[in-house]
Protein backbone atom coordinates (compact mmCIF):
# COMPACT_ATOMS: atom_id res chain seq x y z
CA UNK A 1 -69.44 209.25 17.13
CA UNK A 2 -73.00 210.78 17.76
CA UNK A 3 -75.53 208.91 15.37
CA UNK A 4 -78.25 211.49 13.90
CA UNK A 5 -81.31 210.97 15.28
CA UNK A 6 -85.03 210.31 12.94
CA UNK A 7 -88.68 210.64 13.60
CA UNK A 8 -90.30 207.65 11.84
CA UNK A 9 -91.99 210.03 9.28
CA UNK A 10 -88.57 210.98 8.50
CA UNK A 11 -87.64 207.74 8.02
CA UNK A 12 -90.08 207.03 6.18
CA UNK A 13 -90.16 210.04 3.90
CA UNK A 14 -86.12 209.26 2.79
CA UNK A 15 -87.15 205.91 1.81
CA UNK A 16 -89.90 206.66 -0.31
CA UNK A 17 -87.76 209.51 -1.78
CA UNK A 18 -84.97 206.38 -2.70
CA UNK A 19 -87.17 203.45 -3.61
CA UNK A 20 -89.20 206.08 -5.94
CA UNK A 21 -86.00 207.60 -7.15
CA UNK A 22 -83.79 204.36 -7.31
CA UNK A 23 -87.25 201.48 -8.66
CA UNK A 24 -89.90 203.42 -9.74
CA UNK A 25 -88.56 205.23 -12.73
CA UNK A 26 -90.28 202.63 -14.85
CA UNK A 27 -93.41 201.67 -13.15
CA UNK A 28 -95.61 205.09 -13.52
CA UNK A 29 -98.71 203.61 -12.98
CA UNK A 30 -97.58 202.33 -9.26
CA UNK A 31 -98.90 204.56 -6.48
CA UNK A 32 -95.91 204.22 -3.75
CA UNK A 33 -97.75 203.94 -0.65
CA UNK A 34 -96.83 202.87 2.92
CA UNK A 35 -98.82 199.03 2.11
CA UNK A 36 -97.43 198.89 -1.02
CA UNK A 37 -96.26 195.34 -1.87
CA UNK A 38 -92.84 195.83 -2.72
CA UNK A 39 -91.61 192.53 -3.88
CA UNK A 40 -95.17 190.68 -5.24
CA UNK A 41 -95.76 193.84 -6.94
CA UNK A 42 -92.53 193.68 -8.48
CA UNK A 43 -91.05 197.24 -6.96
CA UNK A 44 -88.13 195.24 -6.09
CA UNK A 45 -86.65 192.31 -6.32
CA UNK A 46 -83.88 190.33 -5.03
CA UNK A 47 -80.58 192.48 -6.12
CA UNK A 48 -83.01 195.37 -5.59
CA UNK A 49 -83.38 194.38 -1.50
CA UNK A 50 -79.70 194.30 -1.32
CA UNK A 51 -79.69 198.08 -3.04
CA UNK A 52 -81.79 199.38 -0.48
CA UNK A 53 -79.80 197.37 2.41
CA UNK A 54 -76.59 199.46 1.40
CA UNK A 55 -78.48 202.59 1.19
CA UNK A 56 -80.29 202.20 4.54
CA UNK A 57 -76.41 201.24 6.22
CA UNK A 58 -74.78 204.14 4.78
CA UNK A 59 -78.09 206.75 5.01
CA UNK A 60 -79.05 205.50 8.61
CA UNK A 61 -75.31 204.45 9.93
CA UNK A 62 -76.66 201.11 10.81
CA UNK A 63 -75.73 197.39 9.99
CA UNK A 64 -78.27 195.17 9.01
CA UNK A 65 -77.49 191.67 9.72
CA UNK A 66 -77.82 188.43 7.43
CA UNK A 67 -80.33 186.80 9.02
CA UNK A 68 -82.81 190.29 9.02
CA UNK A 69 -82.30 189.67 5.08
CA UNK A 70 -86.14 188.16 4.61
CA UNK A 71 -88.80 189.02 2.71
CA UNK A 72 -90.65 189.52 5.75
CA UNK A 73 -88.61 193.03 6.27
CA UNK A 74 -88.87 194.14 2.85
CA UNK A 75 -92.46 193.31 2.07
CA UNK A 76 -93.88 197.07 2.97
CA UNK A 77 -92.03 200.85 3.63
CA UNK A 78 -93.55 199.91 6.62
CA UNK A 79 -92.06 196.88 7.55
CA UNK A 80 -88.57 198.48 5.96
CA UNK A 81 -89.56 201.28 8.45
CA UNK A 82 -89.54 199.27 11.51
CA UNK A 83 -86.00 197.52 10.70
CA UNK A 84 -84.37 200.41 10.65
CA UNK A 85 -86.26 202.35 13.58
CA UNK A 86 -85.12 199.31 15.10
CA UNK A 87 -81.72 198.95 14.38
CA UNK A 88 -82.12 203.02 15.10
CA UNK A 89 -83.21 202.46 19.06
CA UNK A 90 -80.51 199.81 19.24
CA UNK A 91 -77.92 202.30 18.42
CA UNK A 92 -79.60 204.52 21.35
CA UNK A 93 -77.79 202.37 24.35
């Protein structure tokens, strides 16, 4: 089954529409930017990472693994960006 294929703006632009429409409904004064700190400036948290994992599967058709479930990948849109453009190219083969 053919996989959709996304620019990395659009990537990006669907999740900063979700983690703005699904986390920021109570944090006005937060500017969502691509360096925001999404966990040490409390965007998300824990359960919250595990939210956005099922949304980027389903969204993105992709599978994100157990041991890609670090901070590390969640600390930034950008960082969250690169997972799944990389789980994206992998799907490409």
């Amino acid at each position: 089954m053919p996989t959709q294929q996304y620019t990395e703006k659009e990537v990006e632009a669907i999740l900063k529409r979700q983690i703005s429409k699904e986390f920021m409904y109570n944090k006005p004064e937060i500017v969502l930017d691509n360096q925001s700190l999404l966990i040490d400036e409390e965007i998300i948290d824990s359960l919250g990472i595990f939210v956005l994992i099922s949304f980027m599967e389903e969204q993105f058709n992709i599978k994100i693994n157990p041991d890609e479930v670090m901070l590390d990948n969640f600390e930034t849109i950008d960082t969250v960006k690169s997972l799944v453009m990389s789980k994206l190219g992998s799907l490409e083969t």
